[in-house]
N, C-alpha and C. Protein backbone atom coordinates (compact mmCIF):
# COMPACT_ATOMS: atom_id res chain seq x y z
N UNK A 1 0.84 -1.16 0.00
CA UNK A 1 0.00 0.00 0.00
C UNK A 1 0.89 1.23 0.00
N UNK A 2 0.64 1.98 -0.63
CA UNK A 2 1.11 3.35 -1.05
C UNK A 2 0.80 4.90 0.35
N UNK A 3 0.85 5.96 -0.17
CA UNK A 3 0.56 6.43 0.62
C UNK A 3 -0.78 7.10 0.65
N UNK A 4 -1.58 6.99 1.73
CA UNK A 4 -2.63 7.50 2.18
C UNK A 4 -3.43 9.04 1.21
N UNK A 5 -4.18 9.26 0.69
CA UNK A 5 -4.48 10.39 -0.39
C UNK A 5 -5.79 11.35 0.55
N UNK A 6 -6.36 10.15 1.32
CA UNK A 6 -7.72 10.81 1.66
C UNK A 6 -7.63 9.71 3.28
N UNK A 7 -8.68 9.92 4.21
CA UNK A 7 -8.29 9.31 5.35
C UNK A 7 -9.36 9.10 5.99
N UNK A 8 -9.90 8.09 6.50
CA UNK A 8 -11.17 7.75 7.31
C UNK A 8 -12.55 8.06 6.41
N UNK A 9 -12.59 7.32 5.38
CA UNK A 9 -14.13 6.86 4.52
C UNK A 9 -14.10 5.53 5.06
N UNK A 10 -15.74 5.94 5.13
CA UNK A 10 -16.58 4.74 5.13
C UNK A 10 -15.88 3.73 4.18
N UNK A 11 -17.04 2.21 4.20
CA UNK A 11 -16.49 1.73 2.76
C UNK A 11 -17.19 1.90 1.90
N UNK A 12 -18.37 2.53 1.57
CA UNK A 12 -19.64 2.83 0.72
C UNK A 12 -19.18 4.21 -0.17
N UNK A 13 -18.10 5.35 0.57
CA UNK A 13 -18.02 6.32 0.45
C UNK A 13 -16.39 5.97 -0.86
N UNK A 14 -15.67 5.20 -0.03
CA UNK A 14 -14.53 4.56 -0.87
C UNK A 14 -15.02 3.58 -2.36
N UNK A 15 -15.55 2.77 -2.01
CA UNK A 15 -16.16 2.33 -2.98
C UNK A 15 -16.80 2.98 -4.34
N UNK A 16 -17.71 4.12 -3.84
CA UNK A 16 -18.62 4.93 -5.00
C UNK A 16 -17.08 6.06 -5.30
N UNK A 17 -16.16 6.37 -4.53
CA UNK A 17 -14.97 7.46 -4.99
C UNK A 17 -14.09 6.35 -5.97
N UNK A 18 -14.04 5.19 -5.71
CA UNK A 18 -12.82 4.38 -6.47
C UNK A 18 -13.84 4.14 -7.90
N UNK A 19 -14.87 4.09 -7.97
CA UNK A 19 -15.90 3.43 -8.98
C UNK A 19 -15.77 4.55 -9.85
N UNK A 20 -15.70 5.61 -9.73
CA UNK A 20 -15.53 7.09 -10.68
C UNK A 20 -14.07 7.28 -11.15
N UNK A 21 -13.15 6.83 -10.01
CA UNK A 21 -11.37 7.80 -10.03
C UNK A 21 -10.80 7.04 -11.47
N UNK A 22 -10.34 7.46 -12.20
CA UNK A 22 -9.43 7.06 -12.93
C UNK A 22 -7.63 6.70 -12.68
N UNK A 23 -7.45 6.65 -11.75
CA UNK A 23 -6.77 5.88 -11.02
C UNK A 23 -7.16 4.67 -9.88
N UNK A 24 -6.31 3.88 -9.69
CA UNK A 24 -6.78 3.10 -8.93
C UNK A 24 -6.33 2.96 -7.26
N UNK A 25 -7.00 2.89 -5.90
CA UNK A 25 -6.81 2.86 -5.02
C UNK A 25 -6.70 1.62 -4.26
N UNK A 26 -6.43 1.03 -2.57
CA UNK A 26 -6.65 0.21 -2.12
C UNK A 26 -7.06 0.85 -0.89
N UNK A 27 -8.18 0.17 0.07
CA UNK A 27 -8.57 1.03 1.31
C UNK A 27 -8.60 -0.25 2.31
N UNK A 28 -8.08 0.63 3.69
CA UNK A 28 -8.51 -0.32 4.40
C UNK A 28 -8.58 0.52 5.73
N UNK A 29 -9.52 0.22 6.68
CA UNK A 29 -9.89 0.65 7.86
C UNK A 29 -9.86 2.20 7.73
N UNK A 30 -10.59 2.64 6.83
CA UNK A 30 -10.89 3.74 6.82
C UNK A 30 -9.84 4.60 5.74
N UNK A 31 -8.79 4.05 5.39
CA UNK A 31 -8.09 5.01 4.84
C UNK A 31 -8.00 4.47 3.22
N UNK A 32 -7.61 5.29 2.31
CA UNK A 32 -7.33 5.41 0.69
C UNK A 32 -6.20 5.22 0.68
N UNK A 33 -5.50 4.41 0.09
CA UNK A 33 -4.09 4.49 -0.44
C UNK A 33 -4.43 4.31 -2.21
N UNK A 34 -3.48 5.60 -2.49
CA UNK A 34 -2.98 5.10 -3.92
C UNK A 34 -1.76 4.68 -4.39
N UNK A 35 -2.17 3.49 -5.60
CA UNK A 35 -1.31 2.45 -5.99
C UNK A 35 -0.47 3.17 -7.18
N UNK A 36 0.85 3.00 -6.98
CA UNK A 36 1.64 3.71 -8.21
C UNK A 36 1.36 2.91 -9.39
N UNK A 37 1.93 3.49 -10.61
CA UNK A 37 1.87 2.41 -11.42
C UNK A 37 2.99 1.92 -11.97
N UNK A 38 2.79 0.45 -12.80
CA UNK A 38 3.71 -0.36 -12.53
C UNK A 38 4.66 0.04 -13.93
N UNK A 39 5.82 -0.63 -13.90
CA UNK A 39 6.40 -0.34 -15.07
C UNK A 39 6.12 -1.65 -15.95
N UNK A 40 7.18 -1.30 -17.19
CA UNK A 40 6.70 -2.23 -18.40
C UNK A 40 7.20 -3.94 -18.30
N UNK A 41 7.98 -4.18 -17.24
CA UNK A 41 8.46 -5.38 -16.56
C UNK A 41 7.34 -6.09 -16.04
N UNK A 42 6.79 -5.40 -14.99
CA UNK A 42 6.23 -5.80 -14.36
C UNK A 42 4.51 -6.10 -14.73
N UNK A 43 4.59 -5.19 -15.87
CA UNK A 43 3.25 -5.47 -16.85
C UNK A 43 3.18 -6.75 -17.38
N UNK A 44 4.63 -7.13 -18.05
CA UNK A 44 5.12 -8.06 -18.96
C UNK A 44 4.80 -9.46 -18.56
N UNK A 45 5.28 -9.00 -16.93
CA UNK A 45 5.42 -10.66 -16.56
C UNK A 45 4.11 -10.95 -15.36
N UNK A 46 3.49 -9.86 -15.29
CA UNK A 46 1.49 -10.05 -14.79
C UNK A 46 0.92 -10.84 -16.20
N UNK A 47 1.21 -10.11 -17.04
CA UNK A 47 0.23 -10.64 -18.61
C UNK A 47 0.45 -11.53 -18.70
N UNK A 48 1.87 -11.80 -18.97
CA UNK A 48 2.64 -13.38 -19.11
C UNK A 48 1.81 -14.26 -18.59
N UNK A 49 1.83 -14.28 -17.07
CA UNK A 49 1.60 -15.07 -16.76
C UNK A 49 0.08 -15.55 -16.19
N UNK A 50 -0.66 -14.72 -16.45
CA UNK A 50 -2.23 -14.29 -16.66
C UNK A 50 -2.27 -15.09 -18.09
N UNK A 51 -1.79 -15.00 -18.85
CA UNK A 51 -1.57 -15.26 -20.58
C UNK A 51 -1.62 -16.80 -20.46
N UNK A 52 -0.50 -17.12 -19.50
CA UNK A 52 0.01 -18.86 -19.58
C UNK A 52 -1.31 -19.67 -18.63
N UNK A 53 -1.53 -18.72 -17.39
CA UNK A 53 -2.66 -19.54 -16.94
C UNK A 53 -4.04 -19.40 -17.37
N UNK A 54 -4.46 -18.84 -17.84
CA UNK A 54 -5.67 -19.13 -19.09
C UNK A 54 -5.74 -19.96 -19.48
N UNK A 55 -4.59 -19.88 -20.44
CA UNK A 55 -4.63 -20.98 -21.57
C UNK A 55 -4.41 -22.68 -20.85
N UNK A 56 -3.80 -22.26 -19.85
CA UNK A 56 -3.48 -23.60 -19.42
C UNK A 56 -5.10 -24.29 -18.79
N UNK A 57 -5.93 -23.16 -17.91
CA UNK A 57 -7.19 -23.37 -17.24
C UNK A 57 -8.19 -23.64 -18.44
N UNK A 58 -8.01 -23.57 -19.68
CA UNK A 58 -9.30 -23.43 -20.43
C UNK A 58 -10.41 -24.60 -20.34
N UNK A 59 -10.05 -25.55 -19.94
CA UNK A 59 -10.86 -26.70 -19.39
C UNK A 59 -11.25 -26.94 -18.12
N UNK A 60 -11.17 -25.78 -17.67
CA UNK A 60 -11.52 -26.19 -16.21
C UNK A 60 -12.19 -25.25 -15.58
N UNK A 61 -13.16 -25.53 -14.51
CA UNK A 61 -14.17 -24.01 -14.37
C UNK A 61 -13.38 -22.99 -13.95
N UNK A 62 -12.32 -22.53 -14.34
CA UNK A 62 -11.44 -21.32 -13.66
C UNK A 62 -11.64 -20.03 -14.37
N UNK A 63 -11.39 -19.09 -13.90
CA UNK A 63 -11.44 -17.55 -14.30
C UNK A 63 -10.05 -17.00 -14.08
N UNK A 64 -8.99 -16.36 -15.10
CA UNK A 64 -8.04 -15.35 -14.67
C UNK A 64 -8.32 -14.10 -14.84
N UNK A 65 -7.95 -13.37 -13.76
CA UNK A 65 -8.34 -12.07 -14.20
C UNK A 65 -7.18 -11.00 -13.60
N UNK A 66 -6.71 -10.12 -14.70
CA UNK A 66 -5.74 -9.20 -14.48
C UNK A 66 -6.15 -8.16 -13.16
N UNK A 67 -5.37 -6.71 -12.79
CA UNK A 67 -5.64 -6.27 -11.84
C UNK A 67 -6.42 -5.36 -11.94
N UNK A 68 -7.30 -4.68 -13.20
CA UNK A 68 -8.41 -4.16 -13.08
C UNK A 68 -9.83 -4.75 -12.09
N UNK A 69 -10.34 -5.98 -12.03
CA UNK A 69 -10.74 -6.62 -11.00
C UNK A 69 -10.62 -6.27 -9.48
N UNK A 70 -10.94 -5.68 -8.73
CA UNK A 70 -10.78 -5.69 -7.32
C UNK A 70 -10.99 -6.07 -6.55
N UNK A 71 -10.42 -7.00 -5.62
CA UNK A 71 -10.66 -7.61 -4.56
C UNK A 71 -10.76 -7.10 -3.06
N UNK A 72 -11.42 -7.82 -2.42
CA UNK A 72 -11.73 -7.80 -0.78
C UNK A 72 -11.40 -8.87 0.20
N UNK A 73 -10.94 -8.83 0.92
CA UNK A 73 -10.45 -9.77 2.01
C UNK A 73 -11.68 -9.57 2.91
N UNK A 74 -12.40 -10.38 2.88
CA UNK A 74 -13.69 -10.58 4.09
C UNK A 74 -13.40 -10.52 5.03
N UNK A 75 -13.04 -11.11 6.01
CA UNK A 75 -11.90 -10.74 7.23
C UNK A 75 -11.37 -10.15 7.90
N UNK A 76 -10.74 -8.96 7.02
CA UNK A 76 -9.97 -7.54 7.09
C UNK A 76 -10.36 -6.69 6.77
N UNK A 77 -11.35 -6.93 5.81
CA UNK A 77 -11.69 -5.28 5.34
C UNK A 77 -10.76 -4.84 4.14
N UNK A 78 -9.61 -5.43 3.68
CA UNK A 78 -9.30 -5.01 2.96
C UNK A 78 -9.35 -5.00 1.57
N UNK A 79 -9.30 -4.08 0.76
CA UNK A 79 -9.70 -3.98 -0.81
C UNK A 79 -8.18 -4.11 -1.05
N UNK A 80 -8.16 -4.73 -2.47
CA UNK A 80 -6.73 -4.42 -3.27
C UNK A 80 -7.01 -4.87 -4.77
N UNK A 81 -5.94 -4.61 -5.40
CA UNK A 81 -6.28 -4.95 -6.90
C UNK A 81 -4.85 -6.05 -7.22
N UNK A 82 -4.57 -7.14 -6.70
CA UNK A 82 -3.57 -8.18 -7.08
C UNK A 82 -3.23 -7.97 -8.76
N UNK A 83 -2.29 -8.69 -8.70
CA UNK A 83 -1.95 -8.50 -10.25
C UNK A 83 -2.19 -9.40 -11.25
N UNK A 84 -2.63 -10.81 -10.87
CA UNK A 84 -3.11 -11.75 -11.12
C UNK A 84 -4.08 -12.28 -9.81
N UNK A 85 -5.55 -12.85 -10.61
CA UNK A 85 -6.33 -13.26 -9.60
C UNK A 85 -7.05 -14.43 -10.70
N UNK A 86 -6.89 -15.85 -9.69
CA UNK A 86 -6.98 -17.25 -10.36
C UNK A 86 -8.46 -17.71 -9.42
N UNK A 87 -9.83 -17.74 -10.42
CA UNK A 87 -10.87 -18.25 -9.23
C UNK A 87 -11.49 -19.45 -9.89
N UNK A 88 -11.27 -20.79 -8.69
CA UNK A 88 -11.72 -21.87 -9.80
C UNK A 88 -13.33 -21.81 -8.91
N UNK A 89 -14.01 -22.57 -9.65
CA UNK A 89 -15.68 -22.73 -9.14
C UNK A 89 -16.23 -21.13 -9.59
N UNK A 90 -17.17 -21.29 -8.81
CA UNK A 90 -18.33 -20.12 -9.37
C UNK A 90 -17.48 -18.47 -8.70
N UNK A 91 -17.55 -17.58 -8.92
CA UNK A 91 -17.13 -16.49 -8.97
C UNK A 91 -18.19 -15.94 -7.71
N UNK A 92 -17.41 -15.43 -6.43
CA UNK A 92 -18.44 -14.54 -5.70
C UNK A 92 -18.11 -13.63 -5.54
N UNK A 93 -19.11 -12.17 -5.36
CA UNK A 93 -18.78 -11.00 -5.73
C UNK A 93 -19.55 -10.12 -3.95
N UNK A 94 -18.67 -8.68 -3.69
CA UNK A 94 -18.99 -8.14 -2.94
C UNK A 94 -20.76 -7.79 -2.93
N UNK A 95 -20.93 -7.33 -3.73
CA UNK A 95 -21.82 -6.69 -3.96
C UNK A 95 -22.76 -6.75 -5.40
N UNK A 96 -23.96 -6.07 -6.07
CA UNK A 96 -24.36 -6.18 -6.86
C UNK A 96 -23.72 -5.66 -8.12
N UNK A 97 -22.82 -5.00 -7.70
CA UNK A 97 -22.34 -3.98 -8.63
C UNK A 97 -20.93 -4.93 -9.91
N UNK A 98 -20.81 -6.50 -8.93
CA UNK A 98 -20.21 -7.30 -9.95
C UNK A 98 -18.43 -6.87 -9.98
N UNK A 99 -17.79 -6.16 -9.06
CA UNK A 99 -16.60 -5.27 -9.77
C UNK A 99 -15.24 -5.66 -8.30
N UNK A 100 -16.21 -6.45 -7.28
CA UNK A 100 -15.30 -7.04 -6.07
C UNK A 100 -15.27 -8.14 -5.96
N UNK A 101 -14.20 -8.88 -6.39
CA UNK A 101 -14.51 -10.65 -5.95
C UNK A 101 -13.61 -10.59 -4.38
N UNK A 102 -14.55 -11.57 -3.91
CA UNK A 102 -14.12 -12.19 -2.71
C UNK A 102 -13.67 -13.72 -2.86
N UNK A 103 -13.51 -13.95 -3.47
CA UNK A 103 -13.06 -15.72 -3.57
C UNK A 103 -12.36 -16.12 -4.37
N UNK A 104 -11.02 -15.55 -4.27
CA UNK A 104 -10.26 -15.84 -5.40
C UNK A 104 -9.67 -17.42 -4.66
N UNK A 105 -8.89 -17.97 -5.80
CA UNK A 105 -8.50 -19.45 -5.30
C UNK A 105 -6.59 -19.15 -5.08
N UNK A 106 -6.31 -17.99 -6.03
CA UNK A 106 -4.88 -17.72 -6.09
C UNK A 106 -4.80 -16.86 -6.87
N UNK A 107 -3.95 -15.88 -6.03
CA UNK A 107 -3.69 -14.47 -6.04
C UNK A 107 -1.71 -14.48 -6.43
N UNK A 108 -1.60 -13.64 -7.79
CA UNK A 108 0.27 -13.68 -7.78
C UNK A 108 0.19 -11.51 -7.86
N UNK A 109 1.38 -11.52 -7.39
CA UNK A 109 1.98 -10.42 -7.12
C UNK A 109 2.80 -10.22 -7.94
N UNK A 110 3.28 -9.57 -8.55
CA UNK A 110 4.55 -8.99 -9.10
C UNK A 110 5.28 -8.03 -8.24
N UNK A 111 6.72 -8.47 -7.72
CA UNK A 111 7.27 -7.59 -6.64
C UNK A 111 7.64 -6.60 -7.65
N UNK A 112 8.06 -5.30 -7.04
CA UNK A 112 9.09 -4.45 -7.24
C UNK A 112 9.55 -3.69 -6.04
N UNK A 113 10.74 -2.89 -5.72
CA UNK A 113 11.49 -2.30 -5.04
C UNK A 113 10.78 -1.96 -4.22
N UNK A 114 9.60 -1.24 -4.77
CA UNK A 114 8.84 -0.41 -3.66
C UNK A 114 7.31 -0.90 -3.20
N UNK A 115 7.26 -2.14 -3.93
CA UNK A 115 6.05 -2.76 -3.27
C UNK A 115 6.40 -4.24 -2.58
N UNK A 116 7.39 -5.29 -2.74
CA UNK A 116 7.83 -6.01 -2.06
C UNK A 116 7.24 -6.26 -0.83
N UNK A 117 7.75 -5.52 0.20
CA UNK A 117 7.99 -5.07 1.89
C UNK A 117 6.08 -5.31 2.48
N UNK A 118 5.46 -4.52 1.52
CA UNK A 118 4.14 -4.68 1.79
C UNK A 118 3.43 -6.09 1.36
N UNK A 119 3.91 -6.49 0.06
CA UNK A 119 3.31 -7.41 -0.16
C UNK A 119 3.75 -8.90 -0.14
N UNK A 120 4.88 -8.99 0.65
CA UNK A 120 5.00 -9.72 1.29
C UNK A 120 3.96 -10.25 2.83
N UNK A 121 4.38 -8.66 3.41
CA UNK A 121 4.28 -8.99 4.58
C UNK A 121 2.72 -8.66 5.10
N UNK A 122 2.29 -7.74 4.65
CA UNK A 122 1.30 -6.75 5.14
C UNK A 122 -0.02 -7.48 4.47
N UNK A 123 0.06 -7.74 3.33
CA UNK A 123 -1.14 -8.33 2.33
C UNK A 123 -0.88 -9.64 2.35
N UNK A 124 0.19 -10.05 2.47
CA UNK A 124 0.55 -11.26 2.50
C UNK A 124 -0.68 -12.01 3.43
N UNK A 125 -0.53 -11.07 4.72
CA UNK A 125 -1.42 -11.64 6.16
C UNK A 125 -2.60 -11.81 5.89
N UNK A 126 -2.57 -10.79 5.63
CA UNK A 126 -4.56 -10.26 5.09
C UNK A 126 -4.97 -11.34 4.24
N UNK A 127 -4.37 -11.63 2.84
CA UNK A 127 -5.03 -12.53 1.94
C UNK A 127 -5.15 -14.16 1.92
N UNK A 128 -4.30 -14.05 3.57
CA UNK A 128 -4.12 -15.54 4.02
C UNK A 128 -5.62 -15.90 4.98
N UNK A 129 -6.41 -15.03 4.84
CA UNK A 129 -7.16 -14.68 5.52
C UNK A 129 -8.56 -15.02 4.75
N UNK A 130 -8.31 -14.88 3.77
CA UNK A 130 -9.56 -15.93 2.63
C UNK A 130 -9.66 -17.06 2.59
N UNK A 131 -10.93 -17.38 3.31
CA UNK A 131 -11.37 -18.80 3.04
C UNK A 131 -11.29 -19.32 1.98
N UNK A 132 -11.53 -18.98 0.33
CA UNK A 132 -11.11 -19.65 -0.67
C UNK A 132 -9.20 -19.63 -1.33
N UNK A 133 -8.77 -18.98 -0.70
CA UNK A 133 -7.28 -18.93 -0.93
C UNK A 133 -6.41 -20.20 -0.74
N UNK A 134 -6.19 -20.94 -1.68
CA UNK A 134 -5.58 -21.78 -1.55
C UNK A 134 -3.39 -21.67 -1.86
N UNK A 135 -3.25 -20.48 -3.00
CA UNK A 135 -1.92 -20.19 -3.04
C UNK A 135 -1.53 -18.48 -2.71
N UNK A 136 -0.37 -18.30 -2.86
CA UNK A 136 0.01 -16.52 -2.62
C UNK A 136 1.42 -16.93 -3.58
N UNK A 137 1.41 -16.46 -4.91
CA UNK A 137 2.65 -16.35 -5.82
C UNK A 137 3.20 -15.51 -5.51
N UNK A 138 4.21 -14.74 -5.72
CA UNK A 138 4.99 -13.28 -5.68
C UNK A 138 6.22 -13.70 -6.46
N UNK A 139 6.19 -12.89 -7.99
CA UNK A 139 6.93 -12.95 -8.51
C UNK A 139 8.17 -11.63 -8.42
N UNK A 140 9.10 -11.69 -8.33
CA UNK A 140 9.76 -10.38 -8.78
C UNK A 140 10.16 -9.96 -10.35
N UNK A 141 9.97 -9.12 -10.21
CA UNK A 141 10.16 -8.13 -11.34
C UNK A 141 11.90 -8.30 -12.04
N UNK A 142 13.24 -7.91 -11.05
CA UNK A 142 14.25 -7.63 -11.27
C UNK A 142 15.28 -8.69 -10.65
N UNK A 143 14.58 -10.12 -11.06
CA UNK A 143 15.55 -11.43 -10.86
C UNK A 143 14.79 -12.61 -11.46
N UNK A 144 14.92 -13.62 -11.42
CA UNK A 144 14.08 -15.03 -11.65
C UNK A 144 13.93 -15.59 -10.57
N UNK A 145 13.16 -14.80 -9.64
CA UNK A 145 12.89 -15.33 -8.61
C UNK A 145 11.48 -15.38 -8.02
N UNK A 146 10.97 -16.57 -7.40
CA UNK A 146 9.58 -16.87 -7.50
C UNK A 146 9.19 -17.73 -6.15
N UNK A 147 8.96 -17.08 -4.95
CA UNK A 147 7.74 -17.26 -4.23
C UNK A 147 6.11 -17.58 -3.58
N UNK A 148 6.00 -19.01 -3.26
CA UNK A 148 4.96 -19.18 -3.00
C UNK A 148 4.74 -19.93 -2.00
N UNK A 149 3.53 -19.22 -1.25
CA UNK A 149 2.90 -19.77 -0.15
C UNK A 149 1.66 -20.38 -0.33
N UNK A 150 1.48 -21.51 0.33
CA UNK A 150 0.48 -22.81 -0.47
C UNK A 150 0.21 -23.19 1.27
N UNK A 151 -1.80 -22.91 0.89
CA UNK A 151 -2.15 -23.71 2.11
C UNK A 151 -1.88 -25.35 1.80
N UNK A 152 -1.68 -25.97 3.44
CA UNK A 152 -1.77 -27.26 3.75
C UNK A 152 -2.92 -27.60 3.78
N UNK A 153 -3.02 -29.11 3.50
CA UNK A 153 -4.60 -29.67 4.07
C UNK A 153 -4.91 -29.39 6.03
N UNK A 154 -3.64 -29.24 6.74
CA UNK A 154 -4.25 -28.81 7.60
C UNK A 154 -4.15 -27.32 8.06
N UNK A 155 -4.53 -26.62 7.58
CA UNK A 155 -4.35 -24.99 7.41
C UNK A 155 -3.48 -24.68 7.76
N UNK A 156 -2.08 -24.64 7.77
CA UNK A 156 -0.90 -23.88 7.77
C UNK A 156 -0.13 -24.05 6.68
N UNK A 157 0.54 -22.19 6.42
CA UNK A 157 0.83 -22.35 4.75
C UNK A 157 2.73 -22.51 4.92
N UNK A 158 2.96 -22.77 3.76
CA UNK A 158 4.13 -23.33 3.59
C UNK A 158 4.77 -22.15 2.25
N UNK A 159 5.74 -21.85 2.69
CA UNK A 159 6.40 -21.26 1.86
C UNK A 159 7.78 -21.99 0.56
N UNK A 160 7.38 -21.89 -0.62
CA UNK A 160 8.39 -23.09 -1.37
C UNK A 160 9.34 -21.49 -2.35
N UNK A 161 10.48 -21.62 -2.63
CA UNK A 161 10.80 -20.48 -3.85
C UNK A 161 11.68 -21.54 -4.80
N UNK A 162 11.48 -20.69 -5.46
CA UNK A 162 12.71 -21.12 -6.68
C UNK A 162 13.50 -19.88 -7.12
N UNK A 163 14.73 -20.05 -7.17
CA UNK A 163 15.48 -19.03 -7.68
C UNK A 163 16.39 -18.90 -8.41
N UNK A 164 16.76 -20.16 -9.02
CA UNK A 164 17.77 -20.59 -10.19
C UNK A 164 16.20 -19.96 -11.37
N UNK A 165 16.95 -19.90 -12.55
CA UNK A 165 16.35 -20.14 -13.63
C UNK A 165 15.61 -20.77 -13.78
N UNK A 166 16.38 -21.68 -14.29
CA UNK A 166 15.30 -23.28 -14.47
C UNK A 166 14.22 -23.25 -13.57
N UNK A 167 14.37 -23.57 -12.98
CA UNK A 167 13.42 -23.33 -11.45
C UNK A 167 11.96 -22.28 -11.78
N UNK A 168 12.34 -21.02 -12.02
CA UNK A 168 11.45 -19.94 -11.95
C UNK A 168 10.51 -20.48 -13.20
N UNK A 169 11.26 -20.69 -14.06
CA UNK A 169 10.60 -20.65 -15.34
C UNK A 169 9.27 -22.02 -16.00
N UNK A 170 9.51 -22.79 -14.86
CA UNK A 170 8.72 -23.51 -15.14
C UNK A 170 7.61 -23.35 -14.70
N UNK A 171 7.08 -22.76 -13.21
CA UNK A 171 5.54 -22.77 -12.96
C UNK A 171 5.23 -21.99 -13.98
N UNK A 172 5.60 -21.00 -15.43
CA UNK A 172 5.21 -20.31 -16.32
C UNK A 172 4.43 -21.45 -17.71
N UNK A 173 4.83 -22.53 -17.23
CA UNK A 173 4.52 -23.38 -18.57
C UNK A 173 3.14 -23.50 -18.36
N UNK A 174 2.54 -24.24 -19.48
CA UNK A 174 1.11 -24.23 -20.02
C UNK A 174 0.91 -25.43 -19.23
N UNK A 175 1.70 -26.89 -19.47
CA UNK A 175 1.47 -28.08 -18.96
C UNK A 175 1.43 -27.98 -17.72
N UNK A 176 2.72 -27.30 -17.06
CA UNK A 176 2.79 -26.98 -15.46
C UNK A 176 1.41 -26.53 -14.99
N UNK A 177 0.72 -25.71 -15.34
CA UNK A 177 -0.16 -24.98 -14.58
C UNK A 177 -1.31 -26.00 -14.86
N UNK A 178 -1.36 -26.60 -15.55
CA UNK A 178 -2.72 -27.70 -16.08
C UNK A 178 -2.53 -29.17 -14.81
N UNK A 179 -1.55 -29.35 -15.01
CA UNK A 179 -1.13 -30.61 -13.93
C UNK A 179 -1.15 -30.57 -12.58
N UNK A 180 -1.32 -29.09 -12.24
CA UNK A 180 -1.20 -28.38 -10.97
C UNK A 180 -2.31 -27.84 -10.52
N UNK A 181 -3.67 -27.77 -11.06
CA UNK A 181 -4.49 -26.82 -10.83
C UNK A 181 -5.95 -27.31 -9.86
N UNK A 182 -5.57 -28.50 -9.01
CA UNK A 182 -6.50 -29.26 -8.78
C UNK A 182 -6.58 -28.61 -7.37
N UNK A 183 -7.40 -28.32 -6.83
CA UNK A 183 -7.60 -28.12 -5.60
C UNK A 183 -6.43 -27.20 -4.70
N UNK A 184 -6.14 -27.93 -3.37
CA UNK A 184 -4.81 -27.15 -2.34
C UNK A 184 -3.37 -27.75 -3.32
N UNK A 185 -3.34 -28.18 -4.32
CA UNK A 185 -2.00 -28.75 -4.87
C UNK A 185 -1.45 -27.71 -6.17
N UNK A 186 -2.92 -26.32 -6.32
CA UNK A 186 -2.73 -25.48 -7.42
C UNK A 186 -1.74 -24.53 -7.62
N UNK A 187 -0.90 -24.75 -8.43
CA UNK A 187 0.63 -24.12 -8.09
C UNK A 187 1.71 -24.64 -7.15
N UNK A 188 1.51 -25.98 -7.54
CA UNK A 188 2.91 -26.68 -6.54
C UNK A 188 4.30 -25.89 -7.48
N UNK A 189 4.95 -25.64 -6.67
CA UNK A 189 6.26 -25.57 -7.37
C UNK A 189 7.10 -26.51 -6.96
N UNK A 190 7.85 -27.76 -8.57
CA UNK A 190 8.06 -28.98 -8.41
C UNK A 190 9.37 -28.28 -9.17
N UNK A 191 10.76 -29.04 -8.63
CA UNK A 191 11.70 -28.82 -8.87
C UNK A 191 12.16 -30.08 -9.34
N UNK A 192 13.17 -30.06 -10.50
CA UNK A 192 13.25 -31.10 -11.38
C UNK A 192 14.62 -31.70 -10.99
């Protein structure tokens, strides 16, 4: 989260201000933060890999959806716009308005310098906090390096990375993400 623009709205009041702004915000407990925007890296390798898991989900009841989509953490209260959001089964939404999912199955990040620290740690918590959350990706931007936290069958999550090459580059494949997409096992990262 960025820095604070406006401070103590409702969420009705945040909601109908983010639904108009042509920028995009994240709120939580009253406050607005606005989200910088990303560079052309970090575009590259959201699409990418939004791109690869599509194609890989096309048989299966799943939805990808880039970070125009906004999400809510039921739990927390918190809104955010992830950079990839993976929802298998039926799609549930905040409200009537169709524009907040609450049930994503797996949420990836794209780090950079200045969002890292938070989204590691700060959102990290929060989105562990969804009952339908089964993974937390975090890719970085400025290495081949790739992070993920994967609930257990008995609810505690496990953190796996890869950081060689080889390594990173494979949860990107089409087959990878198809072989992987079953339930708490969606996005294993399997090292060869």
């Amino acid at each position: 989260m960025s820095s604070a623009v406006k401070t103590k709205l409702a969420t009705a009041e945040y909601l109908a201000f983010e639904r108009l702004s042509s920028t995009k915000h994240e709120f939580f407990g009253g406050d607005v933060f606005a989200i910088a925007g990303g560079s052309p890296e970090h575009s590259i390798i959201a699409t990418n890999f939004a791109a690869e898991a599509r194609a890989a989900l096309k048989e299966r009841p799943c939805a990808v959806f880039n970070s125009d989509l906004r999400g809510k953490v039921k739990p927390t209260g918190l809104y955010s716009d992830p950079d990839v959001t993976i929802v298998c089964g039926q799609q549930e939404f905040d409200d009537d308005q169709g524009d907040t999912l609450v049930n994503p199955t797996v949420l990836i990040e794209v780090l950079s310098k200045s969002t890292a620290a938070c989204d590691r740690g700060t959102k990290s918590k929060h989105y562990r906090k969804i009952e339908s959350l089964k993974a937390l990706l975090f890719i970085e931007q400025d290495c081949p390096c790739v992070e993920m936290i994967r609930l257990q069958p008995k609810g505690n999550w496990v953190l796996s990375d890869a950081t060689e090459l080889s390594e990173s580059i494979r949860p990107f494949t089409r087959s990878w993400i198809r072989e992987n997409s079953a339930g708490s096992e969606f996005l294993r990262i399997q090292r060869q």
